[in-house]
C-alpha atoms as a PDB file:
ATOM      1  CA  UNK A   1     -16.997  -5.515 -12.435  1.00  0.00           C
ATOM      2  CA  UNK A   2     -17.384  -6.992  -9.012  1.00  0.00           C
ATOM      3  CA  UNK A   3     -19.545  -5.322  -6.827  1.00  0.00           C
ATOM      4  CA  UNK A   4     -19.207  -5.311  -3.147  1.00  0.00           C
ATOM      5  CA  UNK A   5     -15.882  -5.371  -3.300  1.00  0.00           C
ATOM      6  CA  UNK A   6     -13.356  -5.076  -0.641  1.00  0.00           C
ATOM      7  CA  UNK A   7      -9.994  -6.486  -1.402  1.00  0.00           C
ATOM      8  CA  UNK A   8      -6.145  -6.032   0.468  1.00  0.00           C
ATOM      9  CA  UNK A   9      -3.086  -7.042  -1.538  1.00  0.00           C
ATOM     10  CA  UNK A  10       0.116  -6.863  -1.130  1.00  0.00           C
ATOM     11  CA  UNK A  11       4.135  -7.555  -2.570  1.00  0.00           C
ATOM     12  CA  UNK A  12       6.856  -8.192  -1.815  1.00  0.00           C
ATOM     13  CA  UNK A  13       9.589  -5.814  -3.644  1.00  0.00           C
ATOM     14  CA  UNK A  14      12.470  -7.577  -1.604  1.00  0.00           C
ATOM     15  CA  UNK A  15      14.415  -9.657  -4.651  1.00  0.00           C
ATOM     16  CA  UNK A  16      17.283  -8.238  -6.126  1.00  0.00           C
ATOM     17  CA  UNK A  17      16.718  -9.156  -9.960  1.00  0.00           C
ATOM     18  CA  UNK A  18      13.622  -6.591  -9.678  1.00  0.00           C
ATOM     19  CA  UNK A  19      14.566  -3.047 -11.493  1.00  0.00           C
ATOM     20  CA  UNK A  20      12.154  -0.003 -11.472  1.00  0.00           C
ATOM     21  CA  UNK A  21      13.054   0.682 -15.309  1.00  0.00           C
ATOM     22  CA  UNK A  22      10.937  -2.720 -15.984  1.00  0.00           C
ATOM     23  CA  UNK A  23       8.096  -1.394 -14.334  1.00  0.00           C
ATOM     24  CA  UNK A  24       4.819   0.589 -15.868  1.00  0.00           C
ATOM     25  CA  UNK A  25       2.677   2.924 -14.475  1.00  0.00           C
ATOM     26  CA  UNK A  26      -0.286   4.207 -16.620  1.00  0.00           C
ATOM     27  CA  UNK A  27      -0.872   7.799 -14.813  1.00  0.00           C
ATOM     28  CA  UNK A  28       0.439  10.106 -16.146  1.00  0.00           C
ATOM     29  CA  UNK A  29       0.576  12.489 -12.997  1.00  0.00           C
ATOM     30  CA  UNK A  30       1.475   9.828 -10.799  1.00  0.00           C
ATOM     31  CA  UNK A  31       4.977   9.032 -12.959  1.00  0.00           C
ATOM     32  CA  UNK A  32       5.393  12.591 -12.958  1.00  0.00           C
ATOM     33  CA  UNK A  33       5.128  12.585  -8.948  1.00  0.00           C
ATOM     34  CA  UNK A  34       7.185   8.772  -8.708  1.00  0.00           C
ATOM     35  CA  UNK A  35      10.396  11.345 -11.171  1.00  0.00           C
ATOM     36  CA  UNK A  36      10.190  13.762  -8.456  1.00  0.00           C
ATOM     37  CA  UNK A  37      11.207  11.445  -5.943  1.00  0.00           C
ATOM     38  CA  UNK A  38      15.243  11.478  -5.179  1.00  0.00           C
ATOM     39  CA  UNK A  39      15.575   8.779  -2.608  1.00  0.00           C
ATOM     40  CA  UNK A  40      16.131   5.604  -4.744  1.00  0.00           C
ATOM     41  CA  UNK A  41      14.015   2.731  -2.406  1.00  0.00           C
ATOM     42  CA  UNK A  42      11.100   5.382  -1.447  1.00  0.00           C
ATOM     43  CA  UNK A  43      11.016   5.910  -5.447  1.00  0.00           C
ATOM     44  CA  UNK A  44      10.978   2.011  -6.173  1.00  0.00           C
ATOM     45  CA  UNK A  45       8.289   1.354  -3.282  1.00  0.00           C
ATOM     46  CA  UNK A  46       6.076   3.924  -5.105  1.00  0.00           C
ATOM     47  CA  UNK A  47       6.649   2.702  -8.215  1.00  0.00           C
ATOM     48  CA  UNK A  48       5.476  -0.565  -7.009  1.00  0.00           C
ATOM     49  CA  UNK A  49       2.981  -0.098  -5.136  1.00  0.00           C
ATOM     50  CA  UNK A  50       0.934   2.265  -7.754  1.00  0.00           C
ATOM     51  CA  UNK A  51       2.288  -0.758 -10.077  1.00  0.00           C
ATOM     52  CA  UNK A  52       0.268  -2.859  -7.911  1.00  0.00           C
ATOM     53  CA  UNK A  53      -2.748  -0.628  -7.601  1.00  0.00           C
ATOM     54  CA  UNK A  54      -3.297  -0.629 -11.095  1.00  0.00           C
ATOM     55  CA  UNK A  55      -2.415  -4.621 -11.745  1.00  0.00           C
ATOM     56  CA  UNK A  56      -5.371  -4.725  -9.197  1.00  0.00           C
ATOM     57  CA  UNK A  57      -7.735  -2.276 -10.986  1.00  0.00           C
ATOM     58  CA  UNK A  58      -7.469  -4.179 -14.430  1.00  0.00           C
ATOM     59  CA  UNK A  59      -7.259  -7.627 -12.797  1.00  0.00           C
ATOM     60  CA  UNK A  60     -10.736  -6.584 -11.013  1.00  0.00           C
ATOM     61  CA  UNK A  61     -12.125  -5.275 -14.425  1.00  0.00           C
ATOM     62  CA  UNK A  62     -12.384  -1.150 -13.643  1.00  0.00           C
ATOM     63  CA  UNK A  63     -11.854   0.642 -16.535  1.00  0.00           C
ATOM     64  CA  UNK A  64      -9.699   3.657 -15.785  1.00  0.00           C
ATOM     65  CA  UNK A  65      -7.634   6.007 -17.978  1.00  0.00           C
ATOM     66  CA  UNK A  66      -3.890   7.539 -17.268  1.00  0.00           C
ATOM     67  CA  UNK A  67      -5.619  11.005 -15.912  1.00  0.00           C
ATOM     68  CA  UNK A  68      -8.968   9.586 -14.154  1.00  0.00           C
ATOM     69  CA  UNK A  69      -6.251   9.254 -10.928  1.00  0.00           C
ATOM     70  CA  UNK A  70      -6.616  12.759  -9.111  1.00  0.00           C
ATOM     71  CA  UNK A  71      -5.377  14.261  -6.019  1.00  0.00           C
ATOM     72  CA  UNK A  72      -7.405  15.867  -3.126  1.00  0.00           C
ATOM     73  CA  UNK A  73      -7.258  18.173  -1.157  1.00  0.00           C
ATOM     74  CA  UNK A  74      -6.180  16.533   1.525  1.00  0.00           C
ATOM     75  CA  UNK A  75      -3.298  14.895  -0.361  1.00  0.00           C
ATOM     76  CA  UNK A  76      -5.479  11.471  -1.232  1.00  0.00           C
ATOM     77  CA  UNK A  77      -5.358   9.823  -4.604  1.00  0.00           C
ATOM     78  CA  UNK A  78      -8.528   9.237  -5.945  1.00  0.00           C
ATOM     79  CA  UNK A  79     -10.439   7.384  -8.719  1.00  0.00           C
ATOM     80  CA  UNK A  80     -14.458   8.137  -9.452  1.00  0.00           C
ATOM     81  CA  UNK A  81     -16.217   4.764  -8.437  1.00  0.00           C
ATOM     82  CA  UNK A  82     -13.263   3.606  -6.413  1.00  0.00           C
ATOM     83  CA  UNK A  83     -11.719   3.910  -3.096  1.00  0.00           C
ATOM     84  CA  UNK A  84      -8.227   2.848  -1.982  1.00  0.00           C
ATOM     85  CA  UNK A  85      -5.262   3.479  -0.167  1.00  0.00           C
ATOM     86  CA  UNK A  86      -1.598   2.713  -0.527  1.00  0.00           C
ATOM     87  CA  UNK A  87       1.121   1.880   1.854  1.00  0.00           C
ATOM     88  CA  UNK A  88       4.917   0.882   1.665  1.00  0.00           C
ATOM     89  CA  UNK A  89       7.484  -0.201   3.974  1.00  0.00           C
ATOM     90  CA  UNK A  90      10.681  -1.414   3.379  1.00  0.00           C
ATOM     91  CA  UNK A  91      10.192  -4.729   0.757  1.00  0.00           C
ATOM     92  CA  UNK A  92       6.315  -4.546   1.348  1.00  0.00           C
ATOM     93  CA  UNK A  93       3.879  -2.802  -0.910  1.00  0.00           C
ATOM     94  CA  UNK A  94       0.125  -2.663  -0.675  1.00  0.00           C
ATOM     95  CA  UNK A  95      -3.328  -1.679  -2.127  1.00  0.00           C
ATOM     96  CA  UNK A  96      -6.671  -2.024  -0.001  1.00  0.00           C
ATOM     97  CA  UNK A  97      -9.600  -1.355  -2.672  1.00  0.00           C
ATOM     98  CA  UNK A  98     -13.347  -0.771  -2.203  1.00  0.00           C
ATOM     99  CA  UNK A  99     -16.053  -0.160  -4.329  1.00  0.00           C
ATOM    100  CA  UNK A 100     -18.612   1.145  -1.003  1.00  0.00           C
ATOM    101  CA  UNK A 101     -16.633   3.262   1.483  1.00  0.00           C
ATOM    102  CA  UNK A 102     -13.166   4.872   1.862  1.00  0.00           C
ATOM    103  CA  UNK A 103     -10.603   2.440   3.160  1.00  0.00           C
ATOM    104  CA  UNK A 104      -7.018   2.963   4.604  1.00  0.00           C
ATOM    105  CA  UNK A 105      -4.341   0.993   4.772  1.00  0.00           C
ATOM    106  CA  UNK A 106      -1.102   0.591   6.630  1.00  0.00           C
ATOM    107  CA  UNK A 107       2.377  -1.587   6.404  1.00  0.00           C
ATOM    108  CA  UNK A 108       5.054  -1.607   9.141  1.00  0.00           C
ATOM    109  CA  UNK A 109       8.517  -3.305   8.794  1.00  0.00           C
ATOM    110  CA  UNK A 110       8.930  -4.669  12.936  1.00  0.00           C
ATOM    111  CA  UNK A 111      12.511  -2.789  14.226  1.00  0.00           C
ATOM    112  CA  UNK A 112      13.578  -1.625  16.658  1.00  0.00           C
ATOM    113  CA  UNK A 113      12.724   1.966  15.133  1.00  0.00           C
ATOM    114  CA  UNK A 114       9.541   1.776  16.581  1.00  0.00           C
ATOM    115  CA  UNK A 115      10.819   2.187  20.016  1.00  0.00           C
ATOM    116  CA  UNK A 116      11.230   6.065  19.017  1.00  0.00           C
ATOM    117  CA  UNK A 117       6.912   6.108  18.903  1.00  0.00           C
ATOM    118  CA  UNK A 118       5.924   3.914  21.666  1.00  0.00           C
ATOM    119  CA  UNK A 119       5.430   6.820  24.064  1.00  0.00           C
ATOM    120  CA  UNK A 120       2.616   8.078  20.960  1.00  0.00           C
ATOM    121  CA  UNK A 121       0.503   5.025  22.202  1.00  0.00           C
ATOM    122  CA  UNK A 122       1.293   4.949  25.792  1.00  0.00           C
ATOM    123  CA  UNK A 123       3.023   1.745  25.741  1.00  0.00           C
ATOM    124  CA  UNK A 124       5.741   0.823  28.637  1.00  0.00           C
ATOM    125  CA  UNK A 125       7.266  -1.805  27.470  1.00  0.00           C
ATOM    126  CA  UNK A 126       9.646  -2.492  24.500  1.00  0.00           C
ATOM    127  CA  UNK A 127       7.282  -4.756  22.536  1.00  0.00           C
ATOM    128  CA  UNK A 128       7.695  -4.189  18.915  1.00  0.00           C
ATOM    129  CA  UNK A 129       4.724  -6.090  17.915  1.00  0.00           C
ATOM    130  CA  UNK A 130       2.128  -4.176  20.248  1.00  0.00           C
ATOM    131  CA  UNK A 131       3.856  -0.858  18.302  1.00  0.00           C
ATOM    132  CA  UNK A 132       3.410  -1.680  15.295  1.00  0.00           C
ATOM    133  CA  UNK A 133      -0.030  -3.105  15.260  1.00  0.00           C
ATOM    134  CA  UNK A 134      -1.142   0.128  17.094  1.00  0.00           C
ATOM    135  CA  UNK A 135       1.314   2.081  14.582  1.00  0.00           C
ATOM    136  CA  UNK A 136      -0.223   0.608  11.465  1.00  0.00           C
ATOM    137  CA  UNK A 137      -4.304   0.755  13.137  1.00  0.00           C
ATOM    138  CA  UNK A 138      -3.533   4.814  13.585  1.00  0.00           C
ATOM    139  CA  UNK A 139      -2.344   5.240  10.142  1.00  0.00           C
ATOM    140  CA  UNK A 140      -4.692   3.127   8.825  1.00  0.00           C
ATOM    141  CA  UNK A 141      -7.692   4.740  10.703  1.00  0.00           C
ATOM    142  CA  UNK A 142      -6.662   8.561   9.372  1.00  0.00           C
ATOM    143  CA  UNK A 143      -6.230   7.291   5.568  1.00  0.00           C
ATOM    144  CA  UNK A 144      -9.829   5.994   5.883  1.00  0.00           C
ATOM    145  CA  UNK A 145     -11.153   8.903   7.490  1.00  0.00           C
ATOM    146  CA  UNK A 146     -12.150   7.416  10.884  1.00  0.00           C
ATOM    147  CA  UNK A 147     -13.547   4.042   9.392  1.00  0.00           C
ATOM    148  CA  UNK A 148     -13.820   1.724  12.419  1.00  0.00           C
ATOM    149  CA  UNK A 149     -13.261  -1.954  11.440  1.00  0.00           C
ATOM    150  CA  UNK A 150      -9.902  -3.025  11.883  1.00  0.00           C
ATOM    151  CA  UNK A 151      -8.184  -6.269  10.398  1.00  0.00           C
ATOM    152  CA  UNK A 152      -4.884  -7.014  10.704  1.00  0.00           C
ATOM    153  CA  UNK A 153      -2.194  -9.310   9.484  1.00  0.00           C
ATOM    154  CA  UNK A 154       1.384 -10.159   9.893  1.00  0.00           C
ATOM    155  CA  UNK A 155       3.360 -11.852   6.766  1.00  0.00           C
ATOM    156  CA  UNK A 156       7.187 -12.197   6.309  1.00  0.00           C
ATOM    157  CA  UNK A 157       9.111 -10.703   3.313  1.00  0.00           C
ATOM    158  CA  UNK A 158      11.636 -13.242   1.332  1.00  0.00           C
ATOM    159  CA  UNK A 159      14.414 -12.181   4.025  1.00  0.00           C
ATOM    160  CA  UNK A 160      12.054 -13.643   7.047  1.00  0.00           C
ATOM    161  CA  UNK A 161      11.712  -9.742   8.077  1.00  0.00           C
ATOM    162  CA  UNK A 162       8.178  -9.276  10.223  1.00  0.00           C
ATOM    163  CA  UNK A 163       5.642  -7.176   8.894  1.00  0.00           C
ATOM    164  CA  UNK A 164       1.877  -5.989  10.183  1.00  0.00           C
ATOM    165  CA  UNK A 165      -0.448  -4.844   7.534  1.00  0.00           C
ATOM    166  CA  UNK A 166      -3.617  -2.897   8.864  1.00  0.00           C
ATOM    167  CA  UNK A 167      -6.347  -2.524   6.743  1.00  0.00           C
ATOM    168  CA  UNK A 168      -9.445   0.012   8.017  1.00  0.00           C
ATOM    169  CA  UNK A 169     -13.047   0.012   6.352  1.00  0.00           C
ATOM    170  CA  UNK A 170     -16.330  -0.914   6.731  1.00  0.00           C
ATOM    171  CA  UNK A 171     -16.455  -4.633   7.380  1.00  0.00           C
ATOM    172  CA  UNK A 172     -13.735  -7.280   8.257  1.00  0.00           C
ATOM    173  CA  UNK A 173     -11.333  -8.444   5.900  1.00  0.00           C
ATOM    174  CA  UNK A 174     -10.967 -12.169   5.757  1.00  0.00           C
ATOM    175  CA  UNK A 175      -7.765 -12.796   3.791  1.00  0.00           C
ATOM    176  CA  UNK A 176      -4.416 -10.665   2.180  1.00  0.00           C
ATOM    177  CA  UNK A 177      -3.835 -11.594  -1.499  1.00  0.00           C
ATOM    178  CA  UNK A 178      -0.134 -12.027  -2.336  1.00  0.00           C
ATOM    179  CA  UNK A 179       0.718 -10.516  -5.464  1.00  0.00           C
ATOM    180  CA  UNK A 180       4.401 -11.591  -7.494  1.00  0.00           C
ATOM    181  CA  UNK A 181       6.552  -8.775  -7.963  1.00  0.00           C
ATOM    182  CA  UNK A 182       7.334 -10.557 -11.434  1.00  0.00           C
ATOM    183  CA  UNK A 183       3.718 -10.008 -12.279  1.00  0.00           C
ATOM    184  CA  UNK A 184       4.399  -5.854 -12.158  1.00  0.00           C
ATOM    185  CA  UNK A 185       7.190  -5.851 -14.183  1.00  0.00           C
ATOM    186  CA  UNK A 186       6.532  -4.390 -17.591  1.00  0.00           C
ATOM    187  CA  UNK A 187       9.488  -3.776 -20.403  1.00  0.00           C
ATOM    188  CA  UNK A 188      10.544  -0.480 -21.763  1.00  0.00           C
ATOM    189  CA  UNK A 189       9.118   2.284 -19.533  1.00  0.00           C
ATOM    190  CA  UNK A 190      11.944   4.664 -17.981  1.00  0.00           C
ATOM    191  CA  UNK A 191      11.861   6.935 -14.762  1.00  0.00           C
ATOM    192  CA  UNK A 192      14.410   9.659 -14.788  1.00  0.00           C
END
């Protein structure tokens, strides 16, 4: 597969025709995890994003099998040979994915929410931008265990809401790959 890889993607889960019940997910423990869930739209943004994840793992040619996903200690899904991170927020989903050093990876819907966690970062003003790019670089920095390299992107869902996606590894990244929500959408597996 390709080597050298570091690669962000993300979706947009915003239409109304999509329905989790046309959506697959090969792990085993991770549709056991997604049933556990009880709040309907955190339960369809996991569903798609690990929907995603794995769209990206055959689409990038790794091989890996329902149970080769396994959790950490520190509460991190893993793969042998792969590092990634997921994130979710409102009608955005998204993977980062490296094949040389532990990545993390943040999404932040722009509200006015974010005025609760200005004070976190110091910040006077009521400028929901500067919150949520240093919102999404703080996330991003603990999923990736203190990686250093920040890049950072804003993109609209289909309803013109504002988004930033942080992604934290090694090097730059130089572009976000949009990914159809139509292209996730598999018949005939249920969630309970």
């Amino acid at each position: 597969y390709n080597s050298k890889m570091l690669k962000l993607f993300y979706c947009d889960i915003s239409s109304s025709n999509l329905n989790i019940n046309n959506v697959n997910i090969i792990s085993k423990k991770r549709v056991d995890y997604v049933n556990s869930i009880t709040d309907l739209k955190r339960k369809s943004q996991s569903i798609f994003a690990w929907a995603l994840l794995e769209k990206v793992l055959i689409d990038n040619q790794i091989n890996f099998e329902s149970n080769s996903f396994f959790l950490k200690e520190n509460g991190k899904w893993t793969l042998d040979g792969v590092y990634f991170s997921l994130s979710h927020s409102d009608n955005i989903v998204c993977v980062l994915i490296s094949d040389e050093c532990d990545v993390g990876v943040d999404v932040q819907l722009v509200s006015k929410k974010l005025l609760k966690i200005k004070d976190k970062f110091s910040i006077k003003e009521d400028d929901l931008d500067k919150i949520a790019l240093c919102w999404t670089e703080y996330e991003s920095k603990l999923k990736s265990n203190e990686a250093k390299i920040y890049s950072s992107f804003t993109i609209n869902d289909e309803n013109k809401n504002k988004y930033y996606i942080t992604a934290c590894a090694g090097q730059t990244i130089d572009k976000i790959i949009e990914v159809s929500a139509n292209q996730l959408l598999i018949k005939g597996v249920k969630y309970e």
